[in-house]
C-alpha atoms as a PDB file:
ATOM      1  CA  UNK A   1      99.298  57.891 132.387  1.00  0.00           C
ATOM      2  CA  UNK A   2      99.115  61.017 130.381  1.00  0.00           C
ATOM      3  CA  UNK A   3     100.743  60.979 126.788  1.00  0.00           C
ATOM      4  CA  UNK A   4     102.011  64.715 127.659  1.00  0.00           C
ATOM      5  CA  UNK A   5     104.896  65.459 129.998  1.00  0.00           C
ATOM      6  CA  UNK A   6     104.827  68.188 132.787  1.00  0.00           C
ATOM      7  CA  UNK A   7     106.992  70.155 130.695  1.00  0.00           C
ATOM      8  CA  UNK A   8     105.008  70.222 128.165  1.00  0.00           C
ATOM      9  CA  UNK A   9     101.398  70.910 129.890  1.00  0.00           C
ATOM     10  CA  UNK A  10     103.364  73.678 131.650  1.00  0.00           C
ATOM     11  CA  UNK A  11     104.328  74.926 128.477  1.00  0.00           C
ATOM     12  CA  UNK A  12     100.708  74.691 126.703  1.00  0.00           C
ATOM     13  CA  UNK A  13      99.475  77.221 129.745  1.00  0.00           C
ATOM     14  CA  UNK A  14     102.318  80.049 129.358  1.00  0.00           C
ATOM     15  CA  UNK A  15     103.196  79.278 125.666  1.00  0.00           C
ATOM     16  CA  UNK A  16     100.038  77.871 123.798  1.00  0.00           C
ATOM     17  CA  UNK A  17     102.606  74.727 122.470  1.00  0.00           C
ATOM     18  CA  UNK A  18     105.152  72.502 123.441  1.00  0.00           C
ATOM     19  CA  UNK A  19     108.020  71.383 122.046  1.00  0.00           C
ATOM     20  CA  UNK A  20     108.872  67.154 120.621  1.00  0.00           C
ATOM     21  CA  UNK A  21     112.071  66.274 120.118  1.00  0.00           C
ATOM     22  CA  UNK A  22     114.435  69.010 119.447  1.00  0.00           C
ATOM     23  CA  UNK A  23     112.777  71.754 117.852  1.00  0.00           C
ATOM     24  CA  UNK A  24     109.364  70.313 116.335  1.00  0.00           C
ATOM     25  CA  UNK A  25     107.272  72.853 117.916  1.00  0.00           C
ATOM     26  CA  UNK A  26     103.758  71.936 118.008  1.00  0.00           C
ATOM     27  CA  UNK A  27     100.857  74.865 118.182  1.00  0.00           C
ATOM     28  CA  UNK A  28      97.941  74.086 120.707  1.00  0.00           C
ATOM     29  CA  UNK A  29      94.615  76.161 120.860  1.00  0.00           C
ATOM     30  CA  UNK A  30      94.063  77.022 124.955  1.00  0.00           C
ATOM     31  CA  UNK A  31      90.213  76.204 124.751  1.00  0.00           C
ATOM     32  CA  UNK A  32      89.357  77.050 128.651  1.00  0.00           C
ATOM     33  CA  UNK A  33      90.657  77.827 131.926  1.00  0.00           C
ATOM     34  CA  UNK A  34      89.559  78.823 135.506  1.00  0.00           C
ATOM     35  CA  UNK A  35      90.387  81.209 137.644  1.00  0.00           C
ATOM     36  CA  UNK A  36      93.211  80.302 140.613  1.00  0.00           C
ATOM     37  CA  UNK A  37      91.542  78.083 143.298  1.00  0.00           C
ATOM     38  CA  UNK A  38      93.512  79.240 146.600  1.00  0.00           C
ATOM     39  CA  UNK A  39      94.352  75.915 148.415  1.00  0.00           C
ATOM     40  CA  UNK A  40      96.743  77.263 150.970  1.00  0.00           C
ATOM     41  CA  UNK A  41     100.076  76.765 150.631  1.00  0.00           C
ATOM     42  CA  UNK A  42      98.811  76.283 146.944  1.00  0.00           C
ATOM     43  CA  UNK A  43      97.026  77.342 144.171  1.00  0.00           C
ATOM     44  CA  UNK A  44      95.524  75.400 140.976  1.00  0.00           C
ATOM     45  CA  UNK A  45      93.042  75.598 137.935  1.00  0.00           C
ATOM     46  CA  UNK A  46      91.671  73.531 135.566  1.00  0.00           C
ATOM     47  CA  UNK A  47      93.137  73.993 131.667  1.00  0.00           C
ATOM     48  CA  UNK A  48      91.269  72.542 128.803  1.00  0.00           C
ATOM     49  CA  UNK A  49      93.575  72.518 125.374  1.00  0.00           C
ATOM     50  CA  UNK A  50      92.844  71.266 122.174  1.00  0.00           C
ATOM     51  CA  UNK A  51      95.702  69.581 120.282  1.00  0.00           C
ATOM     52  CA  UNK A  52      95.009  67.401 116.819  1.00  0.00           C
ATOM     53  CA  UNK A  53      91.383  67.849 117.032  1.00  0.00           C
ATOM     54  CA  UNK A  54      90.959  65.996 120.425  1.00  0.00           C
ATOM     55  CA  UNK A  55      90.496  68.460 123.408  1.00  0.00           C
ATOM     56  CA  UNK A  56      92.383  67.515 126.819  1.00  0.00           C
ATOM     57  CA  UNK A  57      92.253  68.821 130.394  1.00  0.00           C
ATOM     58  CA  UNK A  58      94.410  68.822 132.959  1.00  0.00           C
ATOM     59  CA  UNK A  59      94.799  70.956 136.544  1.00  0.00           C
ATOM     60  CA  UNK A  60      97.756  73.519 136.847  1.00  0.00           C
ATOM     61  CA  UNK A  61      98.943  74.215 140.018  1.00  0.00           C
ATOM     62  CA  UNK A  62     101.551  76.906 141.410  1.00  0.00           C
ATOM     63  CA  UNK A  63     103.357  77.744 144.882  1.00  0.00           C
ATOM     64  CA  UNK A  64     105.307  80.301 145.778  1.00  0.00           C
ATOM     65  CA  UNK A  65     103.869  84.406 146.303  1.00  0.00           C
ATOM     66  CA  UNK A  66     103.081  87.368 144.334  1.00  0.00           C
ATOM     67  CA  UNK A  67     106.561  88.984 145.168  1.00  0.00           C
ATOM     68  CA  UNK A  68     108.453  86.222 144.356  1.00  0.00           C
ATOM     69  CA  UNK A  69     108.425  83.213 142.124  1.00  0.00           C
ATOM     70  CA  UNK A  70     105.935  80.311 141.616  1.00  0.00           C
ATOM     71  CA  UNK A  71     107.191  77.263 140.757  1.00  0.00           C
ATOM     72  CA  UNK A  72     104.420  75.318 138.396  1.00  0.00           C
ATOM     73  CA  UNK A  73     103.436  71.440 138.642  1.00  0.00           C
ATOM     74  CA  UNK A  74     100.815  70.324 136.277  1.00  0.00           C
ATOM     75  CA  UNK A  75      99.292  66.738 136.798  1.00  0.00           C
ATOM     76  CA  UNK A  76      99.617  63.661 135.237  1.00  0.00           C
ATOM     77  CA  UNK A  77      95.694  63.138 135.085  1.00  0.00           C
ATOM     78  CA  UNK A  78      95.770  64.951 131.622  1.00  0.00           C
ATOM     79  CA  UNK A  79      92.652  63.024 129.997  1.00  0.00           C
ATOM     80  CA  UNK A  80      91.060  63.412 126.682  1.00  0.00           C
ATOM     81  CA  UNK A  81      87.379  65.293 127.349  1.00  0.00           C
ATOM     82  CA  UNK A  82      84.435  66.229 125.043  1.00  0.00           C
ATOM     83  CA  UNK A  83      82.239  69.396 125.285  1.00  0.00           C
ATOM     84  CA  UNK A  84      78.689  69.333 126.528  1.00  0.00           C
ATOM     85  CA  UNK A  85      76.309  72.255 126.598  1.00  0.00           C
ATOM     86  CA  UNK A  86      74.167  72.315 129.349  1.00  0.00           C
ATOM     87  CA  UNK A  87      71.371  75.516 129.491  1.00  0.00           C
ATOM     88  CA  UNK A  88      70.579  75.874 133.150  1.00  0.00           C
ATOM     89  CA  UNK A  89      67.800  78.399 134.806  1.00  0.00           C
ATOM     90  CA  UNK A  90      68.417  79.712 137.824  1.00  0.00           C
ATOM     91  CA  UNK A  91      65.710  81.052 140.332  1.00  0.00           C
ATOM     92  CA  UNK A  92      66.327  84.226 142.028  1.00  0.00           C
ATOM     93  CA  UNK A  93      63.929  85.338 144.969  1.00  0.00           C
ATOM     94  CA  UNK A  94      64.214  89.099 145.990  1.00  0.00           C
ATOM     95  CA  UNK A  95      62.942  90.694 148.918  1.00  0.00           C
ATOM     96  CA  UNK A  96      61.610  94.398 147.876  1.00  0.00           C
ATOM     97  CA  UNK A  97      59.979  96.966 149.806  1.00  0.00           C
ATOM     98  CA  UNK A  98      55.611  96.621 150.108  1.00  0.00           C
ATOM     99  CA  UNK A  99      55.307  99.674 147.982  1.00  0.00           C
ATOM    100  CA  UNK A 100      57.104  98.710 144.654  1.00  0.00           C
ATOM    101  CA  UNK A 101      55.089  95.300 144.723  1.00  0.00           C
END
């Protein structure tokens, strides 16, 4: 179980905080997000926050349209994740004409 509430992951995506209690507003840093995945009916993204030196991640998702209103959910699977550099090379073949070989 996540130690956030929906409210509050919501909140860390269009406000960059969240609110305990009454008015202790606490600042997060929005570290990373992706792009809208289209599932439908649906959409979603991952978010990756850091909050008191510990980074978290969670996915975001919205229904509703472009014309009218989404309505936000974010899940409960809001886990504590580190960051690990990977440096990948990628092989790209090309087909060119004889004559510029």
């Amino acid at each position: 179980m996540s130690k956030f509430t929906e409210e509050q992951l919501i909140s860390v995506w269009m406000e960059n905080g969240f609110a305990v209690g009454n008015d202790d507003w606490q600042d997060v840093t929005l570290v990373d997000e992706t792009e809208w995945i289209d599932q439908g009916g649906c959409a979603c993204k991952d978010i990756v926050f850091t909050y008191n030196g510990k980074y978290y991640s969670y996915f975001l998702y919205r229904q509703g349209d472009y014309y009218g209103e989404y309505e936000f959910e974010a899940s409960y699977e809001c886990i504590e994740v580190t960051e690990k550099r990977t440096t990948k090379t990628i092989e790209v073949v090309e087909w060119i004409p004889v004559e510029e070989a």
